[in-house]
Structure formats: structure tokens, C-alpha cells
C-alpha atoms as a PDB file:
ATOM      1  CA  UNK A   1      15.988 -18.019  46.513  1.00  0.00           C
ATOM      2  CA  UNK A   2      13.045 -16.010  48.168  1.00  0.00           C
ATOM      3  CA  UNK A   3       9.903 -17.336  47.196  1.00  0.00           C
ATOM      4  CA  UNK A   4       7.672 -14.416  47.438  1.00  0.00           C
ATOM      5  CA  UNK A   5      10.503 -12.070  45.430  1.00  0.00           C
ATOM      6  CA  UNK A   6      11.827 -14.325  43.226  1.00  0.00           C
ATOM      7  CA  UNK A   7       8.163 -16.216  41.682  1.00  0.00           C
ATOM      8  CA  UNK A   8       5.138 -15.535  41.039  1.00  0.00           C
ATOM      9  CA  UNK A   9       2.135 -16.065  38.866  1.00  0.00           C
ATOM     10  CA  UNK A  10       2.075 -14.222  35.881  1.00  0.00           C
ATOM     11  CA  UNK A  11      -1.633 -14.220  36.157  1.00  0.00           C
ATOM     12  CA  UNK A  12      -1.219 -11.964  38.828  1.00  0.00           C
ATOM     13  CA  UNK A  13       0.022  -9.188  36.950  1.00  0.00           C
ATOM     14  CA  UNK A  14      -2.447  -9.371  34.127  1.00  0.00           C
ATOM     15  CA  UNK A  15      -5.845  -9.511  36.755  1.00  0.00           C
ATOM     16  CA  UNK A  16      -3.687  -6.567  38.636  1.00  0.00           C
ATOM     17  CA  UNK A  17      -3.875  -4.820  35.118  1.00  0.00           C
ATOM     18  CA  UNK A  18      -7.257  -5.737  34.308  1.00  0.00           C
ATOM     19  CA  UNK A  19      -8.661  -4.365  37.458  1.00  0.00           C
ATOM     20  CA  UNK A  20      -6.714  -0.660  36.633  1.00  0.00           C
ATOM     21  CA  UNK A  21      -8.305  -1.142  33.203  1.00  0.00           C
ATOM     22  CA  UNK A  22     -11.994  -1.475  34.474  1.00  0.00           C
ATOM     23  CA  UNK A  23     -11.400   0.923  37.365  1.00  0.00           C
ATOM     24  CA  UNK A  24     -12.415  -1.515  39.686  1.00  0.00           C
ATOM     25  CA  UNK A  25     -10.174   0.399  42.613  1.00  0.00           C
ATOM     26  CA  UNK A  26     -12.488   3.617  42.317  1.00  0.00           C
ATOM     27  CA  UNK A  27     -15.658   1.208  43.077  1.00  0.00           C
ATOM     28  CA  UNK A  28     -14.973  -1.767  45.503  1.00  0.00           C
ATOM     29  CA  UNK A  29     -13.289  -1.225  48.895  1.00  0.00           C
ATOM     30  CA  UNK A  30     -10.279  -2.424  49.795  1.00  0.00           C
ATOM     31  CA  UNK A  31     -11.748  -5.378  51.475  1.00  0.00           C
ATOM     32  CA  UNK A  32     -13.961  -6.121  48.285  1.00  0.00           C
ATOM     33  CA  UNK A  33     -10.725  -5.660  46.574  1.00  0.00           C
ATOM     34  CA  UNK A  34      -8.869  -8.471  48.157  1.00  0.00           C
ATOM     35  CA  UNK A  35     -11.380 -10.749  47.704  1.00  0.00           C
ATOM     36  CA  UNK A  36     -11.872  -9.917  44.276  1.00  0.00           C
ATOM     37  CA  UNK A  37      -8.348 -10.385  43.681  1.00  0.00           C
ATOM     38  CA  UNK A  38      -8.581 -14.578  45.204  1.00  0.00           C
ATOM     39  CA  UNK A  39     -11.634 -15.250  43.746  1.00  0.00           C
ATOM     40  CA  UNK A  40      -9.980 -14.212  39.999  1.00  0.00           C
ATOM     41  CA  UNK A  41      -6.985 -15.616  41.003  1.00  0.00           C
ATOM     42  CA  UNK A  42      -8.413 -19.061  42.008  1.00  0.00           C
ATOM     43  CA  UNK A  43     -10.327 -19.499  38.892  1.00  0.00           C
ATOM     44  CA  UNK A  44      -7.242 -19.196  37.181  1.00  0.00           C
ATOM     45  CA  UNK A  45      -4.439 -21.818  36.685  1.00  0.00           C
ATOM     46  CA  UNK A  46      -1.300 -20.819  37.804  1.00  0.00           C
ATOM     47  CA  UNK A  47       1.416 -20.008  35.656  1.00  0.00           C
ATOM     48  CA  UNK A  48       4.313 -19.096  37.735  1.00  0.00           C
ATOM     49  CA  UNK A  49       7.740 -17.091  36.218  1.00  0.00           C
ATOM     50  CA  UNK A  50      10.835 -15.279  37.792  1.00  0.00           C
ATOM     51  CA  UNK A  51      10.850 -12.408  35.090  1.00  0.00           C
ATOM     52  CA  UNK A  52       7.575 -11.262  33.661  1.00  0.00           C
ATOM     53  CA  UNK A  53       9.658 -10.221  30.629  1.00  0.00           C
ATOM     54  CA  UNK A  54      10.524 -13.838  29.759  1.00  0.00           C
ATOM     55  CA  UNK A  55       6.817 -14.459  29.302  1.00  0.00           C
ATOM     56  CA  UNK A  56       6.720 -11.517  26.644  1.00  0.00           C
ATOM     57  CA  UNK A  57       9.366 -13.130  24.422  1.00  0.00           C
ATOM     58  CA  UNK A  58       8.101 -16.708  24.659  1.00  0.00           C
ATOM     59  CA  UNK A  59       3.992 -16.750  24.791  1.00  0.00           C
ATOM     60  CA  UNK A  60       2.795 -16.052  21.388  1.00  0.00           C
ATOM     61  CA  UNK A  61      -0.444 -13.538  20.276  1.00  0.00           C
ATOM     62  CA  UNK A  62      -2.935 -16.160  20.432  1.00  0.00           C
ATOM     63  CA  UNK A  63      -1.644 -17.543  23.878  1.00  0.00           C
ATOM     64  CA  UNK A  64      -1.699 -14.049  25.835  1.00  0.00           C
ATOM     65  CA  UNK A  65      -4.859 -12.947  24.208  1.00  0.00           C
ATOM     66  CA  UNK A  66      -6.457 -16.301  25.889  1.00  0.00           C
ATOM     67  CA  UNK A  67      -4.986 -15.397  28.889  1.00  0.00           C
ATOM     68  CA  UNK A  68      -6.431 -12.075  29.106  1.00  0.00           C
ATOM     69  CA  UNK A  69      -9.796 -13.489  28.036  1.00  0.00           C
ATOM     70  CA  UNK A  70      -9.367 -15.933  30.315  1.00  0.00           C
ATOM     71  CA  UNK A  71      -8.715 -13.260  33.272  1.00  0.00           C
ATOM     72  CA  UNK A  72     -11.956 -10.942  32.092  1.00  0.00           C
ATOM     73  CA  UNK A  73     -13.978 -13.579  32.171  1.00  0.00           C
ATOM     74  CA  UNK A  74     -12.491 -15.194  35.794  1.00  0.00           C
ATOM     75  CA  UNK A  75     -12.765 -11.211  36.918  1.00  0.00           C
ATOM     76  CA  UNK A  76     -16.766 -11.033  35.718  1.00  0.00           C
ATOM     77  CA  UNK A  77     -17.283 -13.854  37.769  1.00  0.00           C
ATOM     78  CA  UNK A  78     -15.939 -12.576  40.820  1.00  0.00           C
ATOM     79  CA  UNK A  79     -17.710  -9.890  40.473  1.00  0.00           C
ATOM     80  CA  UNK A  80     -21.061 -10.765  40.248  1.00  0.00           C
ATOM     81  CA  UNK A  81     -19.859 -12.976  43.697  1.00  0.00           C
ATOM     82  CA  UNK A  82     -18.913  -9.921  45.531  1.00  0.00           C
ATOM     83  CA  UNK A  83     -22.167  -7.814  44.269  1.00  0.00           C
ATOM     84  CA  UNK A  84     -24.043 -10.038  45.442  1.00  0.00           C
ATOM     85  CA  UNK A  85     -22.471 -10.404  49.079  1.00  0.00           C
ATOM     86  CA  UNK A  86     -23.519  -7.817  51.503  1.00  0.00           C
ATOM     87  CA  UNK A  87     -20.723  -5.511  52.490  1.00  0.00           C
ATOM     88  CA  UNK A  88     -20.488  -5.847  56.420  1.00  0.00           C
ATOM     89  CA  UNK A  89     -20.179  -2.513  57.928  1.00  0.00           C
ATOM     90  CA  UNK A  90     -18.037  -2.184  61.197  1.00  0.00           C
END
């Protein structure tokens, strides 16, 4: 087994998706970016899976749409963290 192929946090994917969503890639730089991406992630708990389609079959309608409420909410907050943190120019 290969840890960083074979898991990972299915939380991952939906902040990844959340971020296309919003269009957050078009505004933040790519440094912003990463940061925005461990501050989500962090808020989050993790929930890690070998196939993201197992999670499909087995988390019902009410239990994804908290997730992705959960992940909006987690992203807002990052957010307003990064806004609010001077981007350091090289």
C-alpha cells in the first residue's frame, strides 16, 4: 500500500470542488491557494477512503449535504483569514 495513492480524505475532493465552484483559482494566488486549501482542510474532520466512489453508494442525502455545508462554511472562514493577511510581495 502507498499511502499518498491509495488514501485520502474525502474532504479533500469536495473543498477541491468547492473552490472550482466559487472560482476561487481566478482570484487568490497560488500561494493564497495553498493556504486556503489547509486552513479548510484543518477545520474539517478527516474522513479518509481508498475509492471516492464507495463514499457515493454508502453516505446518504442528508450526510453529504452536511458535508458540503460543512466545507462552505470551513472555506468562508479561511477566507476571511487570508483577506485579511497581507500578501507579501517578493
Amino acid at each position: 500500500m502507498i499511502l499518498d495513492t491509495d488514501v485520502h480524505n474525502f474532504y479533500e475532493h469536495l473543498v477541491l470542488k468547492e473552490i472550482e465552484k466559487q472560482g476561487l483559482q481566478q482570484k487568490l494566488t497560488n500561494d493564497q491557494m495553498a493556504d486556503l486549501c489547509c486552513l479548510t482542510l484543518n477545520q474539517l474532520p478527516a474522513h479518509y477512503i481508498r475509492h471516492t466512489v464507495d463514499m457515493i453508494y454508502f453516505l446518504t442525502e442528508a450526510q453529504r449535504s452536511e458535508m458540503e455545508k460543512r466545507v462552505i462554511t470551513s472555506l468562508k472562514n479561511a477566507q476571511q483569514k487570508i483577506e485579511q493577511t497581507p500578501i507579501k510581495i517578493s
